[in-house]
C-alpha atoms as a PDB file:
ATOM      1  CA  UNK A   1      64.854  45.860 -48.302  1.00  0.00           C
ATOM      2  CA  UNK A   2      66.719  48.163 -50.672  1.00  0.00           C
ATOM      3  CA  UNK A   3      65.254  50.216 -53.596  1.00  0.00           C
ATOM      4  CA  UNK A   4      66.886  47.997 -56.402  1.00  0.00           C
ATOM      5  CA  UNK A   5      66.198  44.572 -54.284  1.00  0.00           C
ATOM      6  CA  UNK A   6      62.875  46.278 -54.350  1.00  0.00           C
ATOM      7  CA  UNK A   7      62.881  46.772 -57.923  1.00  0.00           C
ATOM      8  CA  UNK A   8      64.240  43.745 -59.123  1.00  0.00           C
ATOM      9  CA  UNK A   9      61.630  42.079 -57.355  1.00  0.00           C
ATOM     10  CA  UNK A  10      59.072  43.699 -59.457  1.00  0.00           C
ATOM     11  CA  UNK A  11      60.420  43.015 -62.195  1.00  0.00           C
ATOM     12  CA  UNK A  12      60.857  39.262 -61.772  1.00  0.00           C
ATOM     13  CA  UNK A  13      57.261  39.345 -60.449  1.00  0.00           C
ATOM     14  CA  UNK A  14      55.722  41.212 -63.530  1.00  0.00           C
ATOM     15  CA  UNK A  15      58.094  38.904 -65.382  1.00  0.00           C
ATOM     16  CA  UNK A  16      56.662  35.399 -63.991  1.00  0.00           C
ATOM     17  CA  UNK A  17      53.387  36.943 -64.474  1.00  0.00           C
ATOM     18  CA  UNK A  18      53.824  37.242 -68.075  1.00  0.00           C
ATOM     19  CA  UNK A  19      55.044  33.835 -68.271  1.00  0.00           C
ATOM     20  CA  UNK A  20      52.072  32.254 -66.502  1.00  0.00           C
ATOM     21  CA  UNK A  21      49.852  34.651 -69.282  1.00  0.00           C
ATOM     22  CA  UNK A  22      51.966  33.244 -71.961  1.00  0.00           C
ATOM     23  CA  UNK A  23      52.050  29.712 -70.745  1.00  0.00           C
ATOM     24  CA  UNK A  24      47.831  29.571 -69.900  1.00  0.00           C
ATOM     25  CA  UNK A  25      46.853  31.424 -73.363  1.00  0.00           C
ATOM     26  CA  UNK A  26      48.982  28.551 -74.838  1.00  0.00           C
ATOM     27  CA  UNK A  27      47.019  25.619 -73.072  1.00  0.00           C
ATOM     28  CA  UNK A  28      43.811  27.461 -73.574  1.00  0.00           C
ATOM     29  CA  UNK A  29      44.297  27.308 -77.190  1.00  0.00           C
ATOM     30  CA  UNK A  30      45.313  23.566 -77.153  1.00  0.00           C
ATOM     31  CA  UNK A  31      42.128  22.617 -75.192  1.00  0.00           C
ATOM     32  CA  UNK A  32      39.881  25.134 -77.475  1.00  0.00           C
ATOM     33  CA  UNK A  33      40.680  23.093 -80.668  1.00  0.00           C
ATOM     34  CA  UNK A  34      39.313  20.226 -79.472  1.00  0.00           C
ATOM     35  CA  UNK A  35      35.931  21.181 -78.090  1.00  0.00           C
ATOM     36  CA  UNK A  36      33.684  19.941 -80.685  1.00  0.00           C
ATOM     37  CA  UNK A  37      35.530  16.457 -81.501  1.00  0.00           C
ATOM     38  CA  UNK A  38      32.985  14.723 -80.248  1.00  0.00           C
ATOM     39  CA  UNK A  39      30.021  16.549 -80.691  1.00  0.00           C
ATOM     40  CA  UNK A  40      30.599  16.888 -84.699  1.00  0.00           C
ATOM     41  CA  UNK A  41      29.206  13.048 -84.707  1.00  0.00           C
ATOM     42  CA  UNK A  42      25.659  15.278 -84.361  1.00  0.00           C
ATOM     43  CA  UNK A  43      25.604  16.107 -87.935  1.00  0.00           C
ATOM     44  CA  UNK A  44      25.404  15.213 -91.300  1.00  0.00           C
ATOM     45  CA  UNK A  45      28.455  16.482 -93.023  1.00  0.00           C
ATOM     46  CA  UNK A  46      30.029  18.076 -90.005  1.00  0.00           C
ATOM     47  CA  UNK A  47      33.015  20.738 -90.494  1.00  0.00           C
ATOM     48  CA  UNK A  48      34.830  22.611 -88.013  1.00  0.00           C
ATOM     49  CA  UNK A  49      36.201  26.158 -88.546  1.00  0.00           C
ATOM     50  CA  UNK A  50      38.978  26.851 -86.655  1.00  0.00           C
ATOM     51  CA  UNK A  51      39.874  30.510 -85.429  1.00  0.00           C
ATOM     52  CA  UNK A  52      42.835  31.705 -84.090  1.00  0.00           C
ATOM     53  CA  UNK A  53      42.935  32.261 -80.458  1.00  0.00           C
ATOM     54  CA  UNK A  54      39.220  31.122 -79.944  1.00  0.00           C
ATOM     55  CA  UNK A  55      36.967  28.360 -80.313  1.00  0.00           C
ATOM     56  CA  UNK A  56      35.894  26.734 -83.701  1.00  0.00           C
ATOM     57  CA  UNK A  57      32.781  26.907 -84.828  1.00  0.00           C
ATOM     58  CA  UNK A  58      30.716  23.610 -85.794  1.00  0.00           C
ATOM     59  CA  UNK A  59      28.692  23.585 -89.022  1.00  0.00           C
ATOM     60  CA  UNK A  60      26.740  20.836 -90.538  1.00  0.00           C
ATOM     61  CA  UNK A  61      23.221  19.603 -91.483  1.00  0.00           C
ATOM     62  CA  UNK A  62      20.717  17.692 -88.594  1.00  0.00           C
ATOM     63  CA  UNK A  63      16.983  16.745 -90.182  1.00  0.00           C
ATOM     64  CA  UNK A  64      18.265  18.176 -93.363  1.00  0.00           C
ATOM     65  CA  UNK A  65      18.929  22.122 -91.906  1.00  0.00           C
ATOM     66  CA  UNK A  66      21.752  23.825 -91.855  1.00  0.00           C
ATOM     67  CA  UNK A  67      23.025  24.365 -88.331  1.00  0.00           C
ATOM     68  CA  UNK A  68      26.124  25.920 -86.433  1.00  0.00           C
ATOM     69  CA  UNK A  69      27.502  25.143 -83.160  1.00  0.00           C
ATOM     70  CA  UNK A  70      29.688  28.160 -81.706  1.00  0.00           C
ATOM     71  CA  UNK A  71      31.192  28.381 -78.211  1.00  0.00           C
ATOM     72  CA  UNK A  72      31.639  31.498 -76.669  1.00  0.00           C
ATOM     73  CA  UNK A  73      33.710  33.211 -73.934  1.00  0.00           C
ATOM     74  CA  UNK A  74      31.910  35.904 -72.144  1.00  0.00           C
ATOM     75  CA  UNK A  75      34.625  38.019 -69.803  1.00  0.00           C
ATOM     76  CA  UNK A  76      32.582  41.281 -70.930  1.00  0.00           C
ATOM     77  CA  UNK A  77      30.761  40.970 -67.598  1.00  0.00           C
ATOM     78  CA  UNK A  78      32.380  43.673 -64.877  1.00  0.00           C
ATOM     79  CA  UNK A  79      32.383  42.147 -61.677  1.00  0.00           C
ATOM     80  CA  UNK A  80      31.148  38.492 -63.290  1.00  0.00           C
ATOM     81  CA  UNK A  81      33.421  35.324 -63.438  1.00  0.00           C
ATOM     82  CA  UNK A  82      33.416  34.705 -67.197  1.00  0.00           C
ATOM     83  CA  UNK A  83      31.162  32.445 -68.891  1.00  0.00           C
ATOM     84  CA  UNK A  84      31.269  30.084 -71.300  1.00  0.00           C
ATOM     85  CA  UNK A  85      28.081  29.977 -73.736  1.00  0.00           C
ATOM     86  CA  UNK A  86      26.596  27.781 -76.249  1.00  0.00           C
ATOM     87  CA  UNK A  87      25.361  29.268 -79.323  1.00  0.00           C
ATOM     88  CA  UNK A  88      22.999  26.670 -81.008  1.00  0.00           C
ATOM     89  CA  UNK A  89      21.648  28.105 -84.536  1.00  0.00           C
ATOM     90  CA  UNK A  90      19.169  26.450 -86.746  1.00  0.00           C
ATOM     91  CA  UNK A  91      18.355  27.870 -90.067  1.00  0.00           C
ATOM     92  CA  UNK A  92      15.209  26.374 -90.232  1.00  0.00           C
ATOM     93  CA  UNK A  93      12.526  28.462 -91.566  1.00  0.00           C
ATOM     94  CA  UNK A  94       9.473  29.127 -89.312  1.00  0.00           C
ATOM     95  CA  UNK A  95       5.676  29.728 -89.372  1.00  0.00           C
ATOM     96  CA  UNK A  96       6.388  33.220 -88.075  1.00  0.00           C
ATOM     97  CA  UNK A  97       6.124  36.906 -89.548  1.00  0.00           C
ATOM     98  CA  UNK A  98       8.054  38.233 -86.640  1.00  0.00           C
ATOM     99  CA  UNK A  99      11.084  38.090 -83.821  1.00  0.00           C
ATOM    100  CA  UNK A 100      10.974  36.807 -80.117  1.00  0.00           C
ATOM    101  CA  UNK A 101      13.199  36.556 -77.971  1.00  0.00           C
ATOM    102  CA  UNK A 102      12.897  35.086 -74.594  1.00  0.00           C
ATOM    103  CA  UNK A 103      15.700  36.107 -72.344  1.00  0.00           C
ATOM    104  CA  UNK A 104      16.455  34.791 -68.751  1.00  0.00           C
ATOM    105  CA  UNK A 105      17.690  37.393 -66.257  1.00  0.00           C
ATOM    106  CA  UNK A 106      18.949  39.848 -68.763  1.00  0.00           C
ATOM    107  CA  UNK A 107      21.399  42.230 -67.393  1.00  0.00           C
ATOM    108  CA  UNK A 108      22.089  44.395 -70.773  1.00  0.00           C
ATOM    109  CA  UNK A 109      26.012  42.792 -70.948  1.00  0.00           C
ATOM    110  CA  UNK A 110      23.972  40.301 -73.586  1.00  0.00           C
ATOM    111  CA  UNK A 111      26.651  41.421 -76.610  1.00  0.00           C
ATOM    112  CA  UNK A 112      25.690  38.184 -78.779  1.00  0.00           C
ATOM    113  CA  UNK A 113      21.691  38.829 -78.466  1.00  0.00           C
ATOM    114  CA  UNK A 114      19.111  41.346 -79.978  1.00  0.00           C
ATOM    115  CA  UNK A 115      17.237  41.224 -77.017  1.00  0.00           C
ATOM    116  CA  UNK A 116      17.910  44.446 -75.934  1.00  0.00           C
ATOM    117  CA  UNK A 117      17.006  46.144 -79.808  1.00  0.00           C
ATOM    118  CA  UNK A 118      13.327  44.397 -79.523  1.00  0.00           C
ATOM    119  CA  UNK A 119      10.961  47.188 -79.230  1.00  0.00           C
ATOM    120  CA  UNK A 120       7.964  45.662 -77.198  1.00  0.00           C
ATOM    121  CA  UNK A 121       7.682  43.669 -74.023  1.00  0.00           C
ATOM    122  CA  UNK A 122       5.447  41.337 -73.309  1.00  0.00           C
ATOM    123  CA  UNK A 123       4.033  40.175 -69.724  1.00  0.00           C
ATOM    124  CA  UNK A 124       5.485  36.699 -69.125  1.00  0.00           C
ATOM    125  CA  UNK A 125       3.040  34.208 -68.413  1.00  0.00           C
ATOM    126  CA  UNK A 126       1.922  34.117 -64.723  1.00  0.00           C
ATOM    127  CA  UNK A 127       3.210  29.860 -65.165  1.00  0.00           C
ATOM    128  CA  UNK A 128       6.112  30.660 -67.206  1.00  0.00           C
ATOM    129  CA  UNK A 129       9.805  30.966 -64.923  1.00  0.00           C
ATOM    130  CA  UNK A 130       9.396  34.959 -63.205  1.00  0.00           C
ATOM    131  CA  UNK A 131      13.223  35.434 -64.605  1.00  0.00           C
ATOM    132  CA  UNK A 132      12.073  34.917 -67.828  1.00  0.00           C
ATOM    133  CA  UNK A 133      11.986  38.433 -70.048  1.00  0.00           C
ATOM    134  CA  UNK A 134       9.723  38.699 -73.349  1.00  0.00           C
ATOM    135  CA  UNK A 135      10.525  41.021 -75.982  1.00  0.00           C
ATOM    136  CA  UNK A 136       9.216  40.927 -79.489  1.00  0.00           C
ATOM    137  CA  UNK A 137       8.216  42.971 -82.398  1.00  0.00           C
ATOM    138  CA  UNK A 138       4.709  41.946 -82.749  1.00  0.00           C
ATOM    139  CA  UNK A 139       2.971  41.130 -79.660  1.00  0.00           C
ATOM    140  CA  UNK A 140      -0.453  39.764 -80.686  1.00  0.00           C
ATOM    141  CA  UNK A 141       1.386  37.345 -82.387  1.00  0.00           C
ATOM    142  CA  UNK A 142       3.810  36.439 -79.426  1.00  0.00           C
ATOM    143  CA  UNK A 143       0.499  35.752 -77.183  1.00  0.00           C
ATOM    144  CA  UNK A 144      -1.537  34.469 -80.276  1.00  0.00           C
ATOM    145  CA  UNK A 145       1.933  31.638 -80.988  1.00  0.00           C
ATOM    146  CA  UNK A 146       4.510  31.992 -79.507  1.00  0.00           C
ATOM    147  CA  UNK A 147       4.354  31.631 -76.160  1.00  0.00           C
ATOM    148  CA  UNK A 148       1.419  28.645 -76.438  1.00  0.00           C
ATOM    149  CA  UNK A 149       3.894  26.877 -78.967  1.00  0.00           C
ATOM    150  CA  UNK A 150       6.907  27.558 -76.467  1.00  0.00           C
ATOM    151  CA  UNK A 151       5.506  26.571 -73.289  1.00  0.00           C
ATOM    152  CA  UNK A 152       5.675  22.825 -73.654  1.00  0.00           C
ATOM    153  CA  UNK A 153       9.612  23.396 -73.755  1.00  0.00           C
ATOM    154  CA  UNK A 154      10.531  25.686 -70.965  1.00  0.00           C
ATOM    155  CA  UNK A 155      11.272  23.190 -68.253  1.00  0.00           C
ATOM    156  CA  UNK A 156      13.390  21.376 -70.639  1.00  0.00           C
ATOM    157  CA  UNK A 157      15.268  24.649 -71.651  1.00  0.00           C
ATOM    158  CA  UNK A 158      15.199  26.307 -67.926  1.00  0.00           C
ATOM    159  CA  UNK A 159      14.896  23.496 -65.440  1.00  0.00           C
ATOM    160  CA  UNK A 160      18.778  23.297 -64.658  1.00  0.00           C
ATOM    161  CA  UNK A 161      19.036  27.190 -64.832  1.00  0.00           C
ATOM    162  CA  UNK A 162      21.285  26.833 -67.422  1.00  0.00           C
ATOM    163  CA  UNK A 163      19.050  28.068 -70.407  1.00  0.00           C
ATOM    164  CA  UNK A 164      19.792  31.221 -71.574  1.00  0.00           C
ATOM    165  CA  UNK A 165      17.906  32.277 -74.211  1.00  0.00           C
ATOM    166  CA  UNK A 166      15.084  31.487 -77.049  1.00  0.00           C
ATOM    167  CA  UNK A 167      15.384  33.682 -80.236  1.00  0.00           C
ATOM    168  CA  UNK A 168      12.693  32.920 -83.025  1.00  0.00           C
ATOM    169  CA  UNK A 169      12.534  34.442 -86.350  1.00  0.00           C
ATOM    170  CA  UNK A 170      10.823  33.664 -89.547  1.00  0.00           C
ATOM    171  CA  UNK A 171      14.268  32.313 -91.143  1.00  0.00           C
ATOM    172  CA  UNK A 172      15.616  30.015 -87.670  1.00  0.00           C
ATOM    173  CA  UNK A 173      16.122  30.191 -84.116  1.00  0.00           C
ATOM    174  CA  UNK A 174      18.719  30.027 -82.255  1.00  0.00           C
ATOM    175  CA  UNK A 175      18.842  28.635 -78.009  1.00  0.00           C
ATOM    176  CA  UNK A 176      21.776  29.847 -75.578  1.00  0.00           C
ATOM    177  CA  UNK A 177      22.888  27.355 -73.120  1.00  0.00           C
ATOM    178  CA  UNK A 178      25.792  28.386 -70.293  1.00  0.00           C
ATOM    179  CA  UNK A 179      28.351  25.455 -70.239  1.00  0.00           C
ATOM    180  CA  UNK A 180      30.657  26.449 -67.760  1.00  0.00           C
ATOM    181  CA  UNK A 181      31.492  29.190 -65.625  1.00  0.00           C
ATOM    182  CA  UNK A 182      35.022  30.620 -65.154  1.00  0.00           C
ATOM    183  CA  UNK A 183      37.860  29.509 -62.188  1.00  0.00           C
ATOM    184  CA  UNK A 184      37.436  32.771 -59.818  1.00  0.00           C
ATOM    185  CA  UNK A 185      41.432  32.419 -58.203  1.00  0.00           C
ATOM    186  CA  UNK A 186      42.956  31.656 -62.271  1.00  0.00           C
ATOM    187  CA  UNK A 187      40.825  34.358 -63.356  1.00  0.00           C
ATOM    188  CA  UNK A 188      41.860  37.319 -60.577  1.00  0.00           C
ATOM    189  CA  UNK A 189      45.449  36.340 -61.237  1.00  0.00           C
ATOM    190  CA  UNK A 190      45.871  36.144 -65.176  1.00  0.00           C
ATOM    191  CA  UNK A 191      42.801  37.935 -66.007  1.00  0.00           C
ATOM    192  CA  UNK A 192      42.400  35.186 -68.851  1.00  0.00           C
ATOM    193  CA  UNK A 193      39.103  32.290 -68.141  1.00  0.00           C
ATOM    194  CA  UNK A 194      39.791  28.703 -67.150  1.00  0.00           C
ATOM    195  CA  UNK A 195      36.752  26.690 -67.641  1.00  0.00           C
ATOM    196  CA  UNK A 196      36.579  22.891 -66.521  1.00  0.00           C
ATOM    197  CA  UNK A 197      34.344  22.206 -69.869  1.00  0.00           C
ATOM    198  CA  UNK A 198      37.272  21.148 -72.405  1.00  0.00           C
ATOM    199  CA  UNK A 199      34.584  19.462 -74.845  1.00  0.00           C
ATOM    200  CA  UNK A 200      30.739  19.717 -75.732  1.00  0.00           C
ATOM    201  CA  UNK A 201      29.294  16.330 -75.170  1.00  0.00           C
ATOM    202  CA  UNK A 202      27.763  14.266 -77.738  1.00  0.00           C
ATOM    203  CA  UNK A 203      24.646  13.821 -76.177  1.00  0.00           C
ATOM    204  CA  UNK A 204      24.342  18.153 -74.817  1.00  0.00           C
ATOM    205  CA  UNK A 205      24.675  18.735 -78.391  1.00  0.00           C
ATOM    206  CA  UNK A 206      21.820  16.506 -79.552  1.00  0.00           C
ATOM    207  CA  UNK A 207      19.140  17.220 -76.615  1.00  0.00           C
ATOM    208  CA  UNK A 208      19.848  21.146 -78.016  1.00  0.00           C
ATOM    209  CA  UNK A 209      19.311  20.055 -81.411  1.00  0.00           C
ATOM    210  CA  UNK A 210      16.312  17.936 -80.903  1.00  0.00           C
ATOM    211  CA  UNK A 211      14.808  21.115 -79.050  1.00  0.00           C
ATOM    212  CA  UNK A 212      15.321  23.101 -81.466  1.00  0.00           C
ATOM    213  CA  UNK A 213      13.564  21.257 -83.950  1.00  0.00           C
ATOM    214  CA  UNK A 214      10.056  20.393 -81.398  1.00  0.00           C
ATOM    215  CA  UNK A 215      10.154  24.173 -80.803  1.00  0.00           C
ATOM    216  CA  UNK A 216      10.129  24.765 -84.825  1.00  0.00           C
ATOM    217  CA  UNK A 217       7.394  21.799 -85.274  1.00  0.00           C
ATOM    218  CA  UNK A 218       5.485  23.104 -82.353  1.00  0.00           C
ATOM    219  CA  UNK A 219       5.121  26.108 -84.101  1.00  0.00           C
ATOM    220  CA  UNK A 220       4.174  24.752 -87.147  1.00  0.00           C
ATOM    221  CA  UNK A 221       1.191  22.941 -85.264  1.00  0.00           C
ATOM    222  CA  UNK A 222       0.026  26.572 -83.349  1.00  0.00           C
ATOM    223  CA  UNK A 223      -2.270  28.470 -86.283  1.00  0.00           C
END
């Protein structure tokens, strides 16, 4: 083969390339819009947000608290197919004075958590999942609480290993849930993530929800 047949064979490869980019950021936008159609039906006075280039964020009421739905893409990972998370929010107030997070297998890549910023660690029960990492900024009330008021939850939350994370504060909590993890071939060629899940469903969304809330109630039940 010749230099320039050489050449222009680059170039129509880095060409096609940039087509398939342009072509798959296109579609993942399309099927992005539509993730929480269904899932809305959850709420009270449900509105989406939409964002350009990512997914929209869900907002509503459920049992009278505000509450957001967010989906996010995590490609920050090196080495990692992306993931696609769950971000389930309750501004509920709780019967706490501090912050605890629960955190399963954290790996310090956690961007969206505070995990890593909590100052003490606390021994995870010897019946609690192994994987499972405690941090908090008051630990007597962590063992005191906490952690009695959580454990009736964890299978629900960790069973499929798909539970993420448990953040409690005095003003909500918030659960992360992995949807989806990325195509490895469409991901090594376009560098952008593919993920089958094209919608939250209905019933995913409540069974978050509803946990939410027993976690909160538990709490309020643990003096």
């Amino acid at each position: 083969m010749t230099t320039g047949a050489a050449v222009a064979l680059a170039v129509a490869g880095t060409a096609a390339l940039g087509w398939l980019y342009r072509r798959d950021h296109s579609e993942a936008c399309a099927r992005r819009d539509g993730f929480f159609d269904v899932a809305r039906y959850a709420f009270e006075t449900p509105e989406i947000m939409t964002t350009r280039g990512d997914y929209p964020v869900l907002r509503g009421t459920r049992e009278g608290y505000r509450t957001e739905l967010r989906a996010l893409a995590d490609t920050i990972q090196l080495r990692k197919l992306p993931v696609l998370w769950l971000l389930v929010t309750i501004h509920r107030p709780l019967r706490l004075r501090s912050h605890f997070d629960m955190m399963m297998r954290p790996d310090n890549s956690e961007y969206y958590s505070a995990h890593g910023r909590m100052p003490e660690r606390v021994s995870t029960p010897p019946n609690w999942p192994q994987e499972a990492v405690l941090r908090c900024d008051d630990p007597a009330e962590a063992r005191a609480r906490v952690i009695p008021a959580l454990a009736p939850h964890l299978a629900q939350f960790t069973g499929d290993s798909r539970g993420k994370e448990i953040f409690l504060s005095p003003k909500g909590l918030r659960l992360v849930y992995r949807m989806d993890e990325g195509q490895r071939g469409h991901y090594l060629l376009t560098r952008l993530p593919f993920f089958n899940c094209t919608e939250l469903p209905r019933v995913m969304a409540e069974d978050l929800l509803d946990l939410g809330h027993r976690i909160a109630r538990s709490l309020e039940d643990t003096e």
